[in-house]
PDB file of N, CA and C in Angstrom:
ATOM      1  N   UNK A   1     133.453 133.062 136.233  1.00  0.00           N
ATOM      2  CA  UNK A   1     133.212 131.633 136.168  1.00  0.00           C
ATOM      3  C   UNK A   1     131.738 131.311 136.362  1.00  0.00           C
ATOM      4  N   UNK A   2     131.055 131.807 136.991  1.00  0.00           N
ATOM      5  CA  UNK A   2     129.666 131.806 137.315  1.00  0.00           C
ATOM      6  C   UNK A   2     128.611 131.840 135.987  1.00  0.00           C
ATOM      7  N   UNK A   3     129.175 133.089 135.187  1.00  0.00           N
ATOM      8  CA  UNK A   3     128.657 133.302 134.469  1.00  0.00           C
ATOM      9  C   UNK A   3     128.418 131.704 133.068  1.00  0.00           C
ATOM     10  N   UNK A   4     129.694 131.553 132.926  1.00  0.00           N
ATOM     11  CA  UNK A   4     129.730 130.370 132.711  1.00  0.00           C
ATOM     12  C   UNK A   4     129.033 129.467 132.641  1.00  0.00           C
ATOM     13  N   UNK A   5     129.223 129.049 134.224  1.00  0.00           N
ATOM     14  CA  UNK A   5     128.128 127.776 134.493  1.00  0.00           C
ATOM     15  C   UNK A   5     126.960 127.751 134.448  1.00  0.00           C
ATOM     16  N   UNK A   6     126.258 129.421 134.454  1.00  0.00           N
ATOM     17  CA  UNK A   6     124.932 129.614 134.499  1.00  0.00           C
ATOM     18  C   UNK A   6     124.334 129.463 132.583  1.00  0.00           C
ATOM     19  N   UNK A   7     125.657 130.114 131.969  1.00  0.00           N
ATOM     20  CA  UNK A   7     125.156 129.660 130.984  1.00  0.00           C
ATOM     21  C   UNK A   7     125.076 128.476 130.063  1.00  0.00           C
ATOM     22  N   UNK A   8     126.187 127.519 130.699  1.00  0.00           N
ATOM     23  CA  UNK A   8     125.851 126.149 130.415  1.00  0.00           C
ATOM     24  C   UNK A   8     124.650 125.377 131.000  1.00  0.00           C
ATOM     25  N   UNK A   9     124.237 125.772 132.322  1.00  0.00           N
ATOM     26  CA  UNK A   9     123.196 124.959 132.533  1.00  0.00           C
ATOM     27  C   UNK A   9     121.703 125.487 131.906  1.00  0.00           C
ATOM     28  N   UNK A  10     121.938 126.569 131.106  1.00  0.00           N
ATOM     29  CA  UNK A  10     120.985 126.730 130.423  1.00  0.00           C
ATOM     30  C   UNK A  10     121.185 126.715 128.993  1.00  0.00           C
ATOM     31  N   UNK A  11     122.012 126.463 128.105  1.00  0.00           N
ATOM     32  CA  UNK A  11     122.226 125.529 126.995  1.00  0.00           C
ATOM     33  C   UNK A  11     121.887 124.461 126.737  1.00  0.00           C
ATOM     34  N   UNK A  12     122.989 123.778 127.982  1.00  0.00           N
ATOM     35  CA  UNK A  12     122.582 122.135 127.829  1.00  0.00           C
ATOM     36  C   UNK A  12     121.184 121.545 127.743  1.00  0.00           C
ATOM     37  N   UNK A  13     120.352 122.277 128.322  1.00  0.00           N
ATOM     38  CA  UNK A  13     119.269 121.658 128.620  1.00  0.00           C
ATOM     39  C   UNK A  13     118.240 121.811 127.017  1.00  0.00           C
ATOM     40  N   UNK A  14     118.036 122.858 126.767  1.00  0.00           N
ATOM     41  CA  UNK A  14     118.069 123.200 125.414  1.00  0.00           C
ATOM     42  C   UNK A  14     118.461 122.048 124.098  1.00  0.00           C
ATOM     43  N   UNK A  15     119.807 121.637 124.388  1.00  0.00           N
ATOM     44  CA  UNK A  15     120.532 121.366 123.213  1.00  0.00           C
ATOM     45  C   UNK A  15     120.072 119.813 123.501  1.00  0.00           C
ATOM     46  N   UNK A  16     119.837 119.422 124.456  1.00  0.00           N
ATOM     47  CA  UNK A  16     119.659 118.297 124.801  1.00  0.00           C
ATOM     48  C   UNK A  16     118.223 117.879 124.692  1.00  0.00           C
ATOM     49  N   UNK A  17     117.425 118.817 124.733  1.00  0.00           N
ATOM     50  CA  UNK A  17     115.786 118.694 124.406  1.00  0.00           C
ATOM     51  C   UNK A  17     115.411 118.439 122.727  1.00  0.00           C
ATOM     52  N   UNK A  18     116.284 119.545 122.263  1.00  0.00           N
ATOM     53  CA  UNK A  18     116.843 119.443 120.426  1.00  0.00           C
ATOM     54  C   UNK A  18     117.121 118.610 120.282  1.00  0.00           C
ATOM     55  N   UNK A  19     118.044 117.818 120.915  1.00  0.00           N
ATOM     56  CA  UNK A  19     118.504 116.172 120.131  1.00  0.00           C
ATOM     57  C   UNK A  19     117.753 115.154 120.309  1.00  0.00           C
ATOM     58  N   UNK A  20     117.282 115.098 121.667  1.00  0.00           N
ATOM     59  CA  UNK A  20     116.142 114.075 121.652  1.00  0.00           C
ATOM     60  C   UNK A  20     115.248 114.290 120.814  1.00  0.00           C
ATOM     61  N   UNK A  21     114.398 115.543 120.929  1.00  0.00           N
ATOM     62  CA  UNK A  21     113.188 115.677 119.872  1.00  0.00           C
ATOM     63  C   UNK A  21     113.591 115.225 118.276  1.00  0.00           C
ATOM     64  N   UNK A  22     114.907 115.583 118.064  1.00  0.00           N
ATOM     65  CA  UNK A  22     115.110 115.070 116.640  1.00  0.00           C
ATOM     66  C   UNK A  22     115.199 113.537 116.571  1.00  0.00           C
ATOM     67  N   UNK A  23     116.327 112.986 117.570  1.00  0.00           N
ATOM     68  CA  UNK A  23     116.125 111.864 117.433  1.00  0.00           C
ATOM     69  C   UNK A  23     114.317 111.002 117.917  1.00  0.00           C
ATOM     70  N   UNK A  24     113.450 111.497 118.347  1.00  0.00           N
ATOM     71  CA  UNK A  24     112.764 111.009 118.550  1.00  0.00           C
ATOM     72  C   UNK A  24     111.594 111.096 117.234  1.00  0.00           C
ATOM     73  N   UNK A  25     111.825 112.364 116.586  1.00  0.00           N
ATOM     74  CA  UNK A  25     111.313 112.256 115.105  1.00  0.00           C
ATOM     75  C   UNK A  25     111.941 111.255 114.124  1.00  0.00           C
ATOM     76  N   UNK A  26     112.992 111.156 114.061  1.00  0.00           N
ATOM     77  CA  UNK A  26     113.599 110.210 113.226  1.00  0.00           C
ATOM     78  C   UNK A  26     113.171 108.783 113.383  1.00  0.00           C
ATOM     79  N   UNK A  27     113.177 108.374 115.001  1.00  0.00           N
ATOM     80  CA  UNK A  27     112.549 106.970 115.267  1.00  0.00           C
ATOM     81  C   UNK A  27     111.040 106.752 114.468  1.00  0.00           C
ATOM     82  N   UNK A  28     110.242 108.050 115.144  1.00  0.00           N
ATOM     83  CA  UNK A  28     108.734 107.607 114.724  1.00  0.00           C
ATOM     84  C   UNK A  28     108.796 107.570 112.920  1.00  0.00           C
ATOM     85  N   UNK A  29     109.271 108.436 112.166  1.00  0.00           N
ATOM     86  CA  UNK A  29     109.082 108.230 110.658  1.00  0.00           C
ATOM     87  C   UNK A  29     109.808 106.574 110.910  1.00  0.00           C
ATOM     88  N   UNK A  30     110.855 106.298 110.903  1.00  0.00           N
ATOM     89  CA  UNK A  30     111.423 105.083 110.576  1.00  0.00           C
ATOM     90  C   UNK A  30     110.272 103.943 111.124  1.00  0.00           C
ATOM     91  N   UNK A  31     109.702 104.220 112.587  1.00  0.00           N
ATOM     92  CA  UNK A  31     108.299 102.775 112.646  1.00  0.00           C
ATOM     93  C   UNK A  31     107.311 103.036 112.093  1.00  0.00           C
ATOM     94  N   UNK A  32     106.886 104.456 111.626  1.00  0.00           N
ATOM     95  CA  UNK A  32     106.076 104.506 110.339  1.00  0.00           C
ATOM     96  C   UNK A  32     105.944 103.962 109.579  1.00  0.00           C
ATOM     97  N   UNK A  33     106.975 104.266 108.660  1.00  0.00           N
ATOM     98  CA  UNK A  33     107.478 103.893 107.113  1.00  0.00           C
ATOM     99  C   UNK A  33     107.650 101.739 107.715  1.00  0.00           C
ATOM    100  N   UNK A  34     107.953 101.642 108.443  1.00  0.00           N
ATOM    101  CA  UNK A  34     107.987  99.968 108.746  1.00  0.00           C
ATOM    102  C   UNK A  34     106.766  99.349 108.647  1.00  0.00           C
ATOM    103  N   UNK A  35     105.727 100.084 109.270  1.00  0.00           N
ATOM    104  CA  UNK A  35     104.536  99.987 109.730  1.00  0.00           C
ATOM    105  C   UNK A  35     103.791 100.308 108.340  1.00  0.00           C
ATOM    106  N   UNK A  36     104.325 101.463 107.265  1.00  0.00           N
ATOM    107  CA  UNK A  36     103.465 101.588 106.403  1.00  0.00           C
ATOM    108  C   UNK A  36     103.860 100.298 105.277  1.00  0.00           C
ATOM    109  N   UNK A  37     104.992  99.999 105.265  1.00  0.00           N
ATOM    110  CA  UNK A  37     105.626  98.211 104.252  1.00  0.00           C
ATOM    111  C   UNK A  37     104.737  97.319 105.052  1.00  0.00           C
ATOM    112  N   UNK A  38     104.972  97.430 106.307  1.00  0.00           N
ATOM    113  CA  UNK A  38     104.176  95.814 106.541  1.00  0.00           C
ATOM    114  C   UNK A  38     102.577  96.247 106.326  1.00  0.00           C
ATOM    115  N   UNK A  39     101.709  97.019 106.323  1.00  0.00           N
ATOM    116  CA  UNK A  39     100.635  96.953 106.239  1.00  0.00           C
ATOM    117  C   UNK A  39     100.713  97.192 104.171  1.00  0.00           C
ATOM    118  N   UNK A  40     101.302  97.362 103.601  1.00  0.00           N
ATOM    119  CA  UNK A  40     101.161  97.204 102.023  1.00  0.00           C
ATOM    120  C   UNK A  40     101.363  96.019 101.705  1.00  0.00           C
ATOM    121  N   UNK A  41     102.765  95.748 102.234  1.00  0.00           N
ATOM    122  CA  UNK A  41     102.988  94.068 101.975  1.00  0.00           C
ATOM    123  C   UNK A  41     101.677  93.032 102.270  1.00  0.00           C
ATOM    124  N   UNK A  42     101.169  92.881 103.308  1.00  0.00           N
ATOM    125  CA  UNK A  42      99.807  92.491 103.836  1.00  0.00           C
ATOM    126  C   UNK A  42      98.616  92.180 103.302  1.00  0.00           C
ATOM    127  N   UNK A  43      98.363  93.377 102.305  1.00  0.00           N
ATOM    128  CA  UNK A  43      97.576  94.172 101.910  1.00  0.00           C
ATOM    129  C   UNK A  43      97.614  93.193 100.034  1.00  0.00           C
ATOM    130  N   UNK A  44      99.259  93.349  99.992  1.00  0.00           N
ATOM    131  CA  UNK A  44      99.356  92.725  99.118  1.00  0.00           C
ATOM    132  C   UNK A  44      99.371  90.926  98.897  1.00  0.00           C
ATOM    133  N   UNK A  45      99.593  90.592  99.505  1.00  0.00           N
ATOM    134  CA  UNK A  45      99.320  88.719  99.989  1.00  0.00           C
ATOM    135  C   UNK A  45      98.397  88.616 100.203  1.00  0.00           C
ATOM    136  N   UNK A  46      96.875  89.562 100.873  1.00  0.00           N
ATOM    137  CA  UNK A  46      96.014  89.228 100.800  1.00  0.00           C
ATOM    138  C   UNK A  46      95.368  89.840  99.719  1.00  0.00           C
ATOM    139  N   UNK A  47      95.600  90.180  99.409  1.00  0.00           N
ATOM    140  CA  UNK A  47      95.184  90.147  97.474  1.00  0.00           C
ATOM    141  C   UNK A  47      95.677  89.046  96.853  1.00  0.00           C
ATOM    142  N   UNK A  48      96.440  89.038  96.922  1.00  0.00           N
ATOM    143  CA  UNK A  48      96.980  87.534  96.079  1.00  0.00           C
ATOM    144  C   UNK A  48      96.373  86.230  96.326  1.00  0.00           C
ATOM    145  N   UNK A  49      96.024  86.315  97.969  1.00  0.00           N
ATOM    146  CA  UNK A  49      95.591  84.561  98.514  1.00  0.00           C
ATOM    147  C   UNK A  49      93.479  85.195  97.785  1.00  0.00           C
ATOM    148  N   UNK A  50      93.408  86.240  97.870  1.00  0.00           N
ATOM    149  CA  UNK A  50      91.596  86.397  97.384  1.00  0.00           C
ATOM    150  C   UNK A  50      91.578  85.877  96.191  1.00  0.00           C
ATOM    151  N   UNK A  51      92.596  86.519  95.262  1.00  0.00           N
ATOM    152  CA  UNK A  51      92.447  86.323  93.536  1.00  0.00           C
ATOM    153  C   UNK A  51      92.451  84.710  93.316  1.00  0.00           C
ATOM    154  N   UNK A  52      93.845  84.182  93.996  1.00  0.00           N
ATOM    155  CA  UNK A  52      93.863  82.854  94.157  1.00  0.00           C
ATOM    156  C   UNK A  52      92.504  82.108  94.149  1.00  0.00           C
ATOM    157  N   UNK A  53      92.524  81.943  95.195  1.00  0.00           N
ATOM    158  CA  UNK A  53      90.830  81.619  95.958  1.00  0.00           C
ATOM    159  C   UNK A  53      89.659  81.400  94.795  1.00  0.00           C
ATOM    160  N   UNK A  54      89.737  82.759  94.744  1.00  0.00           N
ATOM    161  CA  UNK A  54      88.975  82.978  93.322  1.00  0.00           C
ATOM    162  C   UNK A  54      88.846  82.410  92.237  1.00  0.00           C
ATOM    163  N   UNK A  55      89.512  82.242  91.346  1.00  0.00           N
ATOM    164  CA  UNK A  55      90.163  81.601  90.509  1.00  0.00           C
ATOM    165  C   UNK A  55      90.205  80.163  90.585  1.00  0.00           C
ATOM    166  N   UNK A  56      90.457  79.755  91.555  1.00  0.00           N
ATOM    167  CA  UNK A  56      90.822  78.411  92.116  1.00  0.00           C
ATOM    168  C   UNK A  56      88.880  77.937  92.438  1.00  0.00           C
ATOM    169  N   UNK A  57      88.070  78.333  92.685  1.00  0.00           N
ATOM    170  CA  UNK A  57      86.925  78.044  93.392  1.00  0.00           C
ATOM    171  C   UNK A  57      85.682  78.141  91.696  1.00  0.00           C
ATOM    172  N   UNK A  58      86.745  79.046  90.974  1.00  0.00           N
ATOM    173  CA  UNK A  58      85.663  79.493  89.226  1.00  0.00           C
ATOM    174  C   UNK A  58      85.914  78.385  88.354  1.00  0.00           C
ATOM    175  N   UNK A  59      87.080  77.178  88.846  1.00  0.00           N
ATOM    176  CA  UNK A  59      87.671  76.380  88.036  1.00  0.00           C
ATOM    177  C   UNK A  59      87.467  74.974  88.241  1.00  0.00           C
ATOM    178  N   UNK A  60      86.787  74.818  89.374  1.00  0.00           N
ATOM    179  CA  UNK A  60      86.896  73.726  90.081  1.00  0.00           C
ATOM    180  C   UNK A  60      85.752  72.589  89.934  1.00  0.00           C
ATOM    181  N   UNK A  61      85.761  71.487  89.702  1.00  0.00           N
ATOM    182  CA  UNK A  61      85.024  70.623  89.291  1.00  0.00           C
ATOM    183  C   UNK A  61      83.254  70.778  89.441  1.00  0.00           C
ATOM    184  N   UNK A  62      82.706  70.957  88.384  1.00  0.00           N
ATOM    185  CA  UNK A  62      81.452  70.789  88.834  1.00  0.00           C
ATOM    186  C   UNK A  62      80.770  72.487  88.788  1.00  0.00           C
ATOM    187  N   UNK A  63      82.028  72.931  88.919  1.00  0.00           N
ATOM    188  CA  UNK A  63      81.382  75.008  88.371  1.00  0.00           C
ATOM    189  C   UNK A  63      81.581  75.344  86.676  1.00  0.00           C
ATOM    190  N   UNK A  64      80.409  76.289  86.315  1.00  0.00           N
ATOM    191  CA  UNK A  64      79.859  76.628  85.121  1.00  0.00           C
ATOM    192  C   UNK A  64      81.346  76.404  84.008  1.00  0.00           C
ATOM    193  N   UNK A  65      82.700  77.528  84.769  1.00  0.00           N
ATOM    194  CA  UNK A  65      83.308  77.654  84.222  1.00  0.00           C
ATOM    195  C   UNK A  65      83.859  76.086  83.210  1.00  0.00           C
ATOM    196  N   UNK A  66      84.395  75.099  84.707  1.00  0.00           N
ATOM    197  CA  UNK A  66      84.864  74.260  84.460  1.00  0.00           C
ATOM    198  C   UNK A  66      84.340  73.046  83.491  1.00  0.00           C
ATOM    199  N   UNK A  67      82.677  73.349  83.410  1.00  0.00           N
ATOM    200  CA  UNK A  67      82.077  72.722  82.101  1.00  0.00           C
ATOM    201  C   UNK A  67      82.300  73.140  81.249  1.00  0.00           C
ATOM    202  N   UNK A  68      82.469  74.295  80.941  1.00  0.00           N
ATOM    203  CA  UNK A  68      82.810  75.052  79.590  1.00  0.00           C
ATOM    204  C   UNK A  68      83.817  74.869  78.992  1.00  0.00           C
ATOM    205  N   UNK A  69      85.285  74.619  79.688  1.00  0.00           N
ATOM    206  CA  UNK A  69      86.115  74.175  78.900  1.00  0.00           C
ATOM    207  C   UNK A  69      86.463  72.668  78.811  1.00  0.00           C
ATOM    208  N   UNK A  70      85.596  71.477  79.914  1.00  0.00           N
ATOM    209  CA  UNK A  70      85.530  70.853  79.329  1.00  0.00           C
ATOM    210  C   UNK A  70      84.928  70.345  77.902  1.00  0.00           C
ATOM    211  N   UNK A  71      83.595  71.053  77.920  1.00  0.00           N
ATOM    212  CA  UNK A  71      82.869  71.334  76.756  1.00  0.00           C
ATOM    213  C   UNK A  71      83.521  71.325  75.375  1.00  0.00           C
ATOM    214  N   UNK A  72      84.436  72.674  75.797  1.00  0.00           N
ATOM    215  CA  UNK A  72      85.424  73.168  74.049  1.00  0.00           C
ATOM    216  C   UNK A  72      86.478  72.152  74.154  1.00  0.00           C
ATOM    217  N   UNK A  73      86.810  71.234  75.235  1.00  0.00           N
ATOM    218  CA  UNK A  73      88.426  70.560  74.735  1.00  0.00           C
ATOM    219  C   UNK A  73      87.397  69.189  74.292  1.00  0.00           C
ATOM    220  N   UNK A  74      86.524  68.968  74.418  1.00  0.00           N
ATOM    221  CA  UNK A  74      86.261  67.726  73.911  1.00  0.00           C
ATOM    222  C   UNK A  74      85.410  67.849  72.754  1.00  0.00           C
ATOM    223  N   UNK A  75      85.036  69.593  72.243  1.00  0.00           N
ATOM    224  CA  UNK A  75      84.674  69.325  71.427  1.00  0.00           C
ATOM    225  C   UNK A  75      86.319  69.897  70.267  1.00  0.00           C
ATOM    226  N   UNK A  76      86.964  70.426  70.484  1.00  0.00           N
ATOM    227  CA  UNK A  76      87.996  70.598  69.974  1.00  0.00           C
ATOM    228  C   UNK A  76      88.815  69.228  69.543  1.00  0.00           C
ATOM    229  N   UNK A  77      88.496  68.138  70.597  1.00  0.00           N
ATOM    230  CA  UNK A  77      89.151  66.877  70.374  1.00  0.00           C
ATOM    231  C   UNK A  77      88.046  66.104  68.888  1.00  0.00           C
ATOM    232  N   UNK A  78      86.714  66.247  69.550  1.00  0.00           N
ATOM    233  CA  UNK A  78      86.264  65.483  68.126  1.00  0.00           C
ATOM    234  C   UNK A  78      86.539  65.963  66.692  1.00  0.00           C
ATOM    235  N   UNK A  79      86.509  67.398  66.567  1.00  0.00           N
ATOM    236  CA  UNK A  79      86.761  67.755  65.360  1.00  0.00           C
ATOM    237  C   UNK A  79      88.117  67.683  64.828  1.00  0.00           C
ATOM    238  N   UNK A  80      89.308  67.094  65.723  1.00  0.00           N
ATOM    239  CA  UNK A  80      90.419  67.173  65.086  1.00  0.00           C
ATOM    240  C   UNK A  80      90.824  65.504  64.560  1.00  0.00           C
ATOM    241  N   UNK A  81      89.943  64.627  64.994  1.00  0.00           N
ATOM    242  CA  UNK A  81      89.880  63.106  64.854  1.00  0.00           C
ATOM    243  C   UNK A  81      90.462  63.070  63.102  1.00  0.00           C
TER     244      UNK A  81
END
């Protein structure tokens, strides 16, 4: 019986170090991979709000762009009179 118990208390401890360590690998990939979406996602909205911005600031009353097509729609309007 001894034998036994001596060799369960040196299993368990083992088998029990194995499961944590696995489960504790499994946690860190899973807040990884969370951690690697929210920093792409992020990554990606702020790309979107720059381009915006952008775009929005090249168009806007009184910039080069925005003379220019007033320019062609009014000259597009006289020539179609």
């Amino acid at each position: 019986m001894n034998t036994a118990r001596l060799l369960a208390w040196l299993v368990l401890p083992v088998v029990a170090l194995v499961a944590l360590g696995t489960l504790a690998i499994w946690l860190l990939k899973a807040l990884f991979g969370l951690v690697f979406y929210l920093i792409a996602g992020a990554l990606v909205v702020g790309g979107g709000l720059y381009l915006y911005r952008r775009v929005k600031r090249s168009v806007e009353p009184g910039s080069r762009n925005r003379r220019r097509i007033e320019a062609a729609s009014e000259t597009y309007r006289m020539r179609n009179r």
